[in-house]
Protein backbone atom coordinates (compact mmCIF):
# COMPACT_ATOMS: atom_id res chain seq x y z
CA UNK A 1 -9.87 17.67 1.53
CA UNK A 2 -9.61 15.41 -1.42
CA UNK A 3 -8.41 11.80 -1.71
CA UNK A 4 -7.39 10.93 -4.98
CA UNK A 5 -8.37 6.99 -5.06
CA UNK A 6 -8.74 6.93 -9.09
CA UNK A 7 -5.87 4.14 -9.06
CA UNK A 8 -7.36 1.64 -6.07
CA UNK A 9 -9.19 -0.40 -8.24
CA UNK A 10 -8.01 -3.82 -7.03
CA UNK A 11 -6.30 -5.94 -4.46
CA UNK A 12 -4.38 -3.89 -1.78
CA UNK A 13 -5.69 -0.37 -3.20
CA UNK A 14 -9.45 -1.77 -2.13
CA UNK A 15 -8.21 -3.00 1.10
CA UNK A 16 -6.49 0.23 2.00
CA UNK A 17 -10.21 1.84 1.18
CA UNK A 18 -12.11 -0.49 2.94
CA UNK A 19 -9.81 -0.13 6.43
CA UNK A 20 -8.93 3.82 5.84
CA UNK A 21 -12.17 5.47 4.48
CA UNK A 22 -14.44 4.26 7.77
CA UNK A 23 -11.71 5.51 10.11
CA UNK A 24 -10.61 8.21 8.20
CA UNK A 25 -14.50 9.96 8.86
CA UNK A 26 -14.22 9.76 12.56
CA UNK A 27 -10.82 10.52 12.90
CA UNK A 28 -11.11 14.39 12.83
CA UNK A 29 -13.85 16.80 13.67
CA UNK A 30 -12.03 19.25 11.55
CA UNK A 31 -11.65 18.13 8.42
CA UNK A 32 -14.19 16.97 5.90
CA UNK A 33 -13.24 14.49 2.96
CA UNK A 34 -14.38 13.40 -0.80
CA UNK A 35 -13.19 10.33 -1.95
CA UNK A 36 -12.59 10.07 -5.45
CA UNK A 37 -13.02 6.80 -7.19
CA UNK A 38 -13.04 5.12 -10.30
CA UNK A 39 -16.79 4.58 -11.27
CA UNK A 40 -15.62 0.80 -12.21
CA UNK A 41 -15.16 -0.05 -8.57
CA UNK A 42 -18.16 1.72 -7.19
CA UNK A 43 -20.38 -1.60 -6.51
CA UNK A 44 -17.13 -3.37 -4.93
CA UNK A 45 -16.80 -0.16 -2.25
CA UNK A 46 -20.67 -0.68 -1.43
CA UNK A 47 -20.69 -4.19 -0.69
CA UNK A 48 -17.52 -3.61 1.02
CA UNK A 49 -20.09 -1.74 3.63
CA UNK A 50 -18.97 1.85 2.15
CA UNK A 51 -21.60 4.42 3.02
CA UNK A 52 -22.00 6.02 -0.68
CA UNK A 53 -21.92 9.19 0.64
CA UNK A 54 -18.11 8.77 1.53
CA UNK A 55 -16.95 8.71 -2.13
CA UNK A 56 -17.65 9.78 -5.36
CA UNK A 57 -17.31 7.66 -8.79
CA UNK A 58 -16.65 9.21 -11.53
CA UNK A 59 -16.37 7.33 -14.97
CA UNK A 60 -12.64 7.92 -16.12
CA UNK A 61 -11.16 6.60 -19.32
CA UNK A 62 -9.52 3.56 -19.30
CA UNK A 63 -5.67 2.88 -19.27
CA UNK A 64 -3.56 4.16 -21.79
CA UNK A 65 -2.16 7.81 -22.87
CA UNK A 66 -5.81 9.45 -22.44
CA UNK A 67 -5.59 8.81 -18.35
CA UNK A 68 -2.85 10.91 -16.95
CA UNK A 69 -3.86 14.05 -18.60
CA UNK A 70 -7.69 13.48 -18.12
CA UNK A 71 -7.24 12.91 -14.37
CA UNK A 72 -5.07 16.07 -14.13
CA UNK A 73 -7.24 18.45 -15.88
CA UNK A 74 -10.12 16.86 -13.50
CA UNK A 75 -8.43 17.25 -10.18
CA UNK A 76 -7.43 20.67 -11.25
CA UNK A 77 -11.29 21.30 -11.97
CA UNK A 78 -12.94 19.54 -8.87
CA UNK A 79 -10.00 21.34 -6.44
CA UNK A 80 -11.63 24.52 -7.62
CA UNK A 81 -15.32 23.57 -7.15
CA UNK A 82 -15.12 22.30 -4.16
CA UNK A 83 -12.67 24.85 -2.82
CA UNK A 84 -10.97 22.36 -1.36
CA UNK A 85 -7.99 22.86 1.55
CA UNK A 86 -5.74 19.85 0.11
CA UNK A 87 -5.38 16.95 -1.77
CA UNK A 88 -4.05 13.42 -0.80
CA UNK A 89 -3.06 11.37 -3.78
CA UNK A 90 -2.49 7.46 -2.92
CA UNK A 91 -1.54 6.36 -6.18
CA UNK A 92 2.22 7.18 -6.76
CA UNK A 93 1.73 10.10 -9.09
CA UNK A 94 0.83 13.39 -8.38
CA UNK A 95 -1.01 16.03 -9.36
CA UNK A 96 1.11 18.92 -11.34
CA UNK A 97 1.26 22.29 -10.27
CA UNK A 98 -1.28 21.43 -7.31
CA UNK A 99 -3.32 24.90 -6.07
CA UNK A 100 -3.45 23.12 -3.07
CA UNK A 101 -1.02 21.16 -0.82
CA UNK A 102 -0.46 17.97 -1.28
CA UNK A 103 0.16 14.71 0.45
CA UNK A 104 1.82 11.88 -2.07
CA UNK A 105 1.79 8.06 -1.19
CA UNK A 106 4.46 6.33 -2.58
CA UNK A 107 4.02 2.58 -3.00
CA UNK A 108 5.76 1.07 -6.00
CA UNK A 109 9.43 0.04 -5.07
CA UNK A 110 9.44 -1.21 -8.90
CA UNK A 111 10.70 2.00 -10.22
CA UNK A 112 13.27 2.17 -7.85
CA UNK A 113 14.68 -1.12 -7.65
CA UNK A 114 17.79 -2.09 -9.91
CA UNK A 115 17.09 -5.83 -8.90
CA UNK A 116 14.06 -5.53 -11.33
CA UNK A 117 15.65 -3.60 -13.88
CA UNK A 118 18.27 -6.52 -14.41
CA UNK A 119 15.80 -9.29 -13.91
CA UNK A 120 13.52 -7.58 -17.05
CA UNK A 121 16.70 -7.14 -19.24
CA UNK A 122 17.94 -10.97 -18.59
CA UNK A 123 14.19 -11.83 -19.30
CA UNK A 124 13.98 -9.38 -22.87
CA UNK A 125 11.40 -7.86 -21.51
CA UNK A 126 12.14 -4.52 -22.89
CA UNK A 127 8.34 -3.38 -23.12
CA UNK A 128 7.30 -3.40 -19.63
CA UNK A 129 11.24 -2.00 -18.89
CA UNK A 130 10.31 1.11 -21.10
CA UNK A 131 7.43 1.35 -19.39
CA UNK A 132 8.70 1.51 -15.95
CA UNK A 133 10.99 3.67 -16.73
CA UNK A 134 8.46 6.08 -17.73
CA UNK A 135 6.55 5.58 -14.71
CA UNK A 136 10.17 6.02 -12.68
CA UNK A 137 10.41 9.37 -14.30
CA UNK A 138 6.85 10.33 -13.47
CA UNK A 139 7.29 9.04 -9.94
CA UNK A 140 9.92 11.60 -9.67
CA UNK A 141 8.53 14.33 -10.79
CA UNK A 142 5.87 13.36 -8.60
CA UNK A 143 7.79 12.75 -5.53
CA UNK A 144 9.65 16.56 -5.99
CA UNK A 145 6.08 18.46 -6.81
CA UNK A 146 4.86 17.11 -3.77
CA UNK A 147 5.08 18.92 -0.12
CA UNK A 148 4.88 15.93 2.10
CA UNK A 149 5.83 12.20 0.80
CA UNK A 150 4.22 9.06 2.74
CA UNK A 151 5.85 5.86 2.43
CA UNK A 152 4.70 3.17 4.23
CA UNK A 153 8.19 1.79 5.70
CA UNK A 154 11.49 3.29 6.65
CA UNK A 155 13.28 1.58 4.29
CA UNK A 156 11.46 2.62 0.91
CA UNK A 157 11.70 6.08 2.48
CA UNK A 158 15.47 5.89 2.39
CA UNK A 159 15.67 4.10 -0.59
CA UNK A 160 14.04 7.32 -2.83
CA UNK A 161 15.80 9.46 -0.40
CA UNK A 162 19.32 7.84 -2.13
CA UNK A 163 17.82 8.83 -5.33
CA UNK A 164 19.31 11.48 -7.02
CA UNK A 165 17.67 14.81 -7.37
CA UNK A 166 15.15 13.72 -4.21
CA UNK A 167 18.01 14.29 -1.39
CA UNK A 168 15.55 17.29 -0.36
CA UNK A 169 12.09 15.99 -0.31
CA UNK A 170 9.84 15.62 2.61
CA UNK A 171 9.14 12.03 3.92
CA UNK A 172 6.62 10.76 6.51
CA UNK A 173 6.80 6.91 7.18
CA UNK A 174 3.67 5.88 7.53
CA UNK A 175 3.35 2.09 7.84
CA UNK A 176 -0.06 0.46 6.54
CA UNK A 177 -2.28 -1.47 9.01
CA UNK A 178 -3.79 -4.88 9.87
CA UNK A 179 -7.60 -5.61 11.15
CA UNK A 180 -6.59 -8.81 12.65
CA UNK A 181 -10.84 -9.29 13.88
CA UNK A 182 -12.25 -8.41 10.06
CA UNK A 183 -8.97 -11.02 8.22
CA UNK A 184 -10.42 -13.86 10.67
CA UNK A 185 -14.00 -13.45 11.44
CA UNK A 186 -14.85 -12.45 7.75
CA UNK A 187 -13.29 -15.33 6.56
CA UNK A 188 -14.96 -18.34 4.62
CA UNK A 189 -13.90 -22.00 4.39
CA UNK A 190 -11.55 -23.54 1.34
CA UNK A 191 -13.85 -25.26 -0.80
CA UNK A 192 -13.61 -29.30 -0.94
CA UNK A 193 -11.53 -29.45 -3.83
CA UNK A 194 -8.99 -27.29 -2.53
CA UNK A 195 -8.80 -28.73 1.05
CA UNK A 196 -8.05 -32.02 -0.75
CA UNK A 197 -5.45 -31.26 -2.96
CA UNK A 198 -3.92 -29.46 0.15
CA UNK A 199 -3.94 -33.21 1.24
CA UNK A 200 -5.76 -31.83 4.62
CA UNK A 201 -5.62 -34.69 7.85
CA UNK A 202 -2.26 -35.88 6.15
CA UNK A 203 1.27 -35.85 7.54
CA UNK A 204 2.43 -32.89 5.48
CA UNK A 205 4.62 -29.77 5.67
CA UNK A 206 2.63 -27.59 3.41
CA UNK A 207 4.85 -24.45 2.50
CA UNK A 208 2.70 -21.37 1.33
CA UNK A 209 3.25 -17.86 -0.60
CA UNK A 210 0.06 -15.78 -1.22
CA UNK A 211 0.85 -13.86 -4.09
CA UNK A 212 0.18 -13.60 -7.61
CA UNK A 213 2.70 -14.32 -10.31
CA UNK A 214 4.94 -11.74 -10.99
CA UNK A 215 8.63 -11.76 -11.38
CA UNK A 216 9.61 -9.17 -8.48
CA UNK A 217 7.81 -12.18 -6.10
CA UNK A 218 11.25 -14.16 -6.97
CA UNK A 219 9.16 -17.20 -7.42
CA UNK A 220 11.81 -18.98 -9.35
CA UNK A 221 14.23 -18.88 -6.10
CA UNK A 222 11.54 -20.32 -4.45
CA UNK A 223 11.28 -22.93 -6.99
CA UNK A 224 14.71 -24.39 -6.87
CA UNK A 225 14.67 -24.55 -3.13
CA UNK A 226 11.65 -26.94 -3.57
CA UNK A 227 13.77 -30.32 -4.35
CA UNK A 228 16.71 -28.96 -1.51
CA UNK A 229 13.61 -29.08 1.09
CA UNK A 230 12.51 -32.40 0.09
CA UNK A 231 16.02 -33.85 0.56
CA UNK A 232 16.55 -33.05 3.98
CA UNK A 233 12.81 -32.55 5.45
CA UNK A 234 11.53 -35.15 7.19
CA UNK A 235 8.05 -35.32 5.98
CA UNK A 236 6.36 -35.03 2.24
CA UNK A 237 6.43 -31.13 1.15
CA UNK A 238 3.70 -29.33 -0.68
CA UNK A 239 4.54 -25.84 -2.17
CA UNK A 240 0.95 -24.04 -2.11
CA UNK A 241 0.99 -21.19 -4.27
CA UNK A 242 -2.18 -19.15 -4.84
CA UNK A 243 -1.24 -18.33 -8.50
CA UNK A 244 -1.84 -20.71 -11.67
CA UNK A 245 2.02 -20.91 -13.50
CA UNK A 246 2.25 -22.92 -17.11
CA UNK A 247 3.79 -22.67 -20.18
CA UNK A 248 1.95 -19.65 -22.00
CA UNK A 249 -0.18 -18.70 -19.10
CA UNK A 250 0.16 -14.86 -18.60
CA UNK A 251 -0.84 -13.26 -14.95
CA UNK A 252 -1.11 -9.49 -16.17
CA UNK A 253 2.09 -8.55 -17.93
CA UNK A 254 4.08 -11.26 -16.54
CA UNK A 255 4.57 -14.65 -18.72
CA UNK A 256 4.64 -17.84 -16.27
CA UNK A 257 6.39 -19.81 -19.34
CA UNK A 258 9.60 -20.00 -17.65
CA UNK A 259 9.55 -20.71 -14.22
CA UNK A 260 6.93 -23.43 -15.56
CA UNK A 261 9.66 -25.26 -17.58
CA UNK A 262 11.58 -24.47 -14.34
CA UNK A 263 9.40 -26.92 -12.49
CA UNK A 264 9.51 -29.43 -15.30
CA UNK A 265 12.88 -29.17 -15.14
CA UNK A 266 13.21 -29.74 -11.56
CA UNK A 267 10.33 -32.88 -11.68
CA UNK A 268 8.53 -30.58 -8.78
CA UNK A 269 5.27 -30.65 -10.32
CA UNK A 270 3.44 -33.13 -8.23
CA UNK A 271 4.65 -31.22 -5.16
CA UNK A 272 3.01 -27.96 -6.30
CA UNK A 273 -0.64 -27.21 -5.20
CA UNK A 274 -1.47 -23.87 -7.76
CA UNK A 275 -4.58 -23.08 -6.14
CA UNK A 276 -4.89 -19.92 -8.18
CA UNK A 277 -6.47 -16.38 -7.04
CA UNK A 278 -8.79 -16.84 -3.75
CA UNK A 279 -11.16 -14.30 -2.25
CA UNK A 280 -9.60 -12.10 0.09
CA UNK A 281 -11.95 -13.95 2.27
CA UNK A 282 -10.20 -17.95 2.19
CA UNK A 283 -7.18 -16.58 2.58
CA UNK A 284 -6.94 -17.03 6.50
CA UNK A 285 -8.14 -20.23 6.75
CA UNK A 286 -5.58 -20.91 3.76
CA UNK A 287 -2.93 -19.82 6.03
CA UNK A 288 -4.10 -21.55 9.42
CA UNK A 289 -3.84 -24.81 7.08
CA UNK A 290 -0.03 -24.16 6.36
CA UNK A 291 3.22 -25.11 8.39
CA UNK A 292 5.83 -22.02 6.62
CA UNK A 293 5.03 -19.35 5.18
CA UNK A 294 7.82 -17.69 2.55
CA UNK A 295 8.17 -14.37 1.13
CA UNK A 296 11.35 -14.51 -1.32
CA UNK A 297 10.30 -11.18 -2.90
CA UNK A 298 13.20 -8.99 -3.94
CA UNK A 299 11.66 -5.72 -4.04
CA UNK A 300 8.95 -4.37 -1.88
CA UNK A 301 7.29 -1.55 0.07
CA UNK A 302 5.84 -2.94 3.04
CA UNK A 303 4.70 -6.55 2.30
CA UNK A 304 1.00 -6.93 4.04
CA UNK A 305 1.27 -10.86 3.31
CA UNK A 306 4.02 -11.07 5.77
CA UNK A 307 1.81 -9.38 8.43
CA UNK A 308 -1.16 -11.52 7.56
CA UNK A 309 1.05 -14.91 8.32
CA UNK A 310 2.10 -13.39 11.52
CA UNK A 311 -1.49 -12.77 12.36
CA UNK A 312 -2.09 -16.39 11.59
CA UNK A 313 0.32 -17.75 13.41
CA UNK A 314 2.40 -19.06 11.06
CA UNK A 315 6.39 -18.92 11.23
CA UNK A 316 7.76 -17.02 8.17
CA UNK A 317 11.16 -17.21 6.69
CA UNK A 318 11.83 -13.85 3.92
CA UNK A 319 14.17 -12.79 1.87
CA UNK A 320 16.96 -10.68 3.67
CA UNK A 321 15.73 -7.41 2.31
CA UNK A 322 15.55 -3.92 4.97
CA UNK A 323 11.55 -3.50 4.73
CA UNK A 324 10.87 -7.16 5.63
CA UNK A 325 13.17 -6.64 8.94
CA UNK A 326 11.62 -3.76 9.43
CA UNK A 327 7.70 -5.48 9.05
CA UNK A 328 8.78 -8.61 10.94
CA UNK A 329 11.91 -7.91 13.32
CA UNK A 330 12.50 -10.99 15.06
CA UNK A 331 9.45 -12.87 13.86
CA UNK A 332 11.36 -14.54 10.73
CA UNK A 333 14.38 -16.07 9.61
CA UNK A 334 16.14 -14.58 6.68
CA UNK A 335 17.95 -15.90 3.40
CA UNK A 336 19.92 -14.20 0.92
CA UNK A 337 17.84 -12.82 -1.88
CA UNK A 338 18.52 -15.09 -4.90
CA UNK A 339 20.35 -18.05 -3.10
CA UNK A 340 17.82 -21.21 -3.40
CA UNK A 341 20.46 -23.14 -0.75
CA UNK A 342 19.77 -20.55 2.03
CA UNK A 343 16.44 -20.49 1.57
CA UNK A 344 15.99 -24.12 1.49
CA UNK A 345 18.37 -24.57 4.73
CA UNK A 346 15.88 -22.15 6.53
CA UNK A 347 12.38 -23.50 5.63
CA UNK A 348 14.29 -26.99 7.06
CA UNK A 349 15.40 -25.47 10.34
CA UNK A 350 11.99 -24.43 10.87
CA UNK A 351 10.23 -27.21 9.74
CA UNK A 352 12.01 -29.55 11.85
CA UNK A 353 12.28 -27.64 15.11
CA UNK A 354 9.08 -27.54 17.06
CA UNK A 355 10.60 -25.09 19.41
CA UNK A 356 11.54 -22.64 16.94
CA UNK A 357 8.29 -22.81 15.46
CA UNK A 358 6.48 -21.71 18.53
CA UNK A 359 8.82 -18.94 19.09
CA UNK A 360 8.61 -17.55 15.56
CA UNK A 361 4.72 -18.13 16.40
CA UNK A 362 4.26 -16.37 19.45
CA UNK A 363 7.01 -13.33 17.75
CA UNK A 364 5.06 -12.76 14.70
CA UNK A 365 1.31 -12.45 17.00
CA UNK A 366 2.95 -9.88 18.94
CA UNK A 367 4.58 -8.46 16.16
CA UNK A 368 1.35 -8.30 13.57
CA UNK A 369 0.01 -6.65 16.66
CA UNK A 370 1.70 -3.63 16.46
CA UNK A 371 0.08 -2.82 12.48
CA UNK A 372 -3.19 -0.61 13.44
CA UNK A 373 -4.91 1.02 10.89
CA UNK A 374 -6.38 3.19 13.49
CA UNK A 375 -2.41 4.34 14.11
CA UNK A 376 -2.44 4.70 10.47
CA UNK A 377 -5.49 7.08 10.32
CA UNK A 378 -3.93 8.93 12.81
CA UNK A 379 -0.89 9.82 11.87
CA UNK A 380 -2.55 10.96 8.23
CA UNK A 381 -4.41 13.51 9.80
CA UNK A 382 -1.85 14.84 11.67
CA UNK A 383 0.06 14.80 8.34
CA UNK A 384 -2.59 17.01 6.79
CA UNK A 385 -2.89 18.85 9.92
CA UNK A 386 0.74 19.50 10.25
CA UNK A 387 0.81 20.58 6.67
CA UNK A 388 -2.08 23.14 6.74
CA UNK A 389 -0.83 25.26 9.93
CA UNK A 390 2.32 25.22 8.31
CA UNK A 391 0.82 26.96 4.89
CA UNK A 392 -1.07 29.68 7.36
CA UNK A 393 -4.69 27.32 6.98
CA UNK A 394 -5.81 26.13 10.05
CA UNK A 395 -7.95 22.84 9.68
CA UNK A 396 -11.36 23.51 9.24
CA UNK A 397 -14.40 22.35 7.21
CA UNK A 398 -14.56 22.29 3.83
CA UNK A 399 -17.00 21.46 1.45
């Protein structure tokens, strides 16, 4: 078979490399694998510990309208010379008129999601709008071309299953992992600065959200609920926020300008800690140094941060969304999505009841528990298993 991985070129796509690829070449004595990658990420995958012989880089052309059709008229070619049983494509878009079957992750809510739709339109940001629109259109052309759909929660699954014109598809909920061993014995030490402006050995509720900036992160909620928290906690409050916000500072697409003059506004400033992007590496002992963690995101597909708290031990409160029930069950409290009152009531219950704490603690171990990447693994082969007896092709080797 042949996994499309031309998209995972940073952040979660690598980590869902790193974990899967390994496990995915023990996981079946039937099936053989190529692992197609972009030739800009092939030095990250090696020191990542990726035998070589696992993937193959190719050098594709870089973003814009010369992609799409380039990587279809190469899948199309390297199906055929490597007479290959079927393809799995992870990046949201599949391949048209596949000679193969195909298996299609879905992972962008985005498209989906009329909360983000409104939020660009009150923002005028009718660029990136037009563009997801056009990758909403290709999504579901995507999702109907392909024979089996994996999301990686119950909840996104039902939400393109409300989607008109994708009643019929096929859906297989596969949710994504967690390596709690590699996230804590991999891990490096905050540098000096940072442990100081975190204010480490002082009597402080530090209040954390690992996340770049974006605007579908809801950081703005999060923002007004800052002064609410300081009024009724009962010790100083730090806001720890692993993404730099000011007035002209861009993080991608997304302009930080206004939920910086938010923060003027609000005279929060000094009670923000902006560490900026860390290593994949800091981020545990980042979170062992925190009391809260929040998630106020309003749209998602699974939400790996939220597991990664759990892991940690820290208590999480989330906005009141299906997929972050589904990730965390009992192991958070809940606020309405927008409503900065509710979420600042919540981070204040926790924060001042040590009992509740420990309960949300020991809740989100066991519940980060149950995320296996090994389960994952698992159920993709029998996806691709399932899917080649049913087209008459029992799994064998393929070149």
């Amino acid at each position: 078979m042949i996994v499309n991985a031309l998209a995972s070129t940073a952040g979660g796509g690598l980590t869902y490399l790193r974990n899967v690829v390994p496990r995915l070449s023990q996981a079946s004595q039937r099936l053989e694998f190529m692992v197609v990658t972009d030739s800009r990420v092939e030095q990250k995958l090696l020191d990542m510990g990726l035998e070589r012989r696992l993937f193959k880089a190719v050098q594709a052309p870089g973003r814009g309208w010369q992609r799409g059709p380039w990587e279809q008229r190469y899948l199309h070619r390297l199906i055929k010379a490597r007479h290959a049983a079927v393809l799995v494509s992870l990046g949201n878009f599949a391949l048209l008129r596949s000679p193969v079957p195909q298996v299609l992750f879905c992972r962008s809510d985005l498209f989906y999601s009329p909360e983000f739709r409104a939020d660009l339109l009150r923002r005028g940001r009718l660029g990136i709008l037009l563009g997801n629109q056009v990758r909403k259109l290709l999504s579901w052309i995507s999702v109907r071309q392909a024979d089996v759909n994996v999301t990686p929660s119950a909840a996104f699954a039902d939400r393109l299953r409300s989607t008109r014109g994708l009643t019929r598809a096929k859906f297989h909920v596969l949710p994504f992992g967690f390596d709690p061993v590699t996230f804590a014995a991999g891990g490096q030490k905050l540098g000096e600065d940072d442990r100081r402006r975190l204010r480490l050995g002082e009597d402080v509720c530090r209040i954390v959200l690992v996340s770049h900036y974006n605007y579908f992160r809801n950081f703005e909620t999060l923002v007004r609920a800052l002064p609410l928290i300081k009024q009724n906690g009962r010790t100083p409050v730090l806001l720890v926020l692993t993404a730099r916000i000011g007035p002209g500072l861009r993080d991608g697409s997304y302009d930080t300008t206004a939920v910086a003059r938010l923060v003027e506004r609000l005279g929060v400033g000094g009670d923000l800690v902006m560490l900026g992007e860390l290593p994949y590496s800091r981020i545990h002992d980042l979170l062992r140094a925190c009391n809260l963690f929040v998630f106020p995101s309003y749209s998602e597909t699974f939400g790996h941060p939220m597991v990664e708290a759990m892991a940690s031990g820290l208590p999480v409160v989330a906005a009141d969304l299906p997929v972050h029930r589904e990730v965390c069950g009992e192991a958070a409290l809940y606020f309405s999505v927008f409503d900065e009152q509710e979420l600042a009531n919540q981070c204040v219950k926790v924060l001042n009841d040590g009992d509740l704490q420990r309960a949300l603690r020991e809740r989100g171990l066991a519940r980060a528990r149950q995320f296996s990447w090994d389960d994952h693994v698992n159920g993709l082969v029998s996806v691709i298993e399932s899917l080649l007896e049913s087209r008459g092709r029992p799994p064998q080797h393929v070149a």
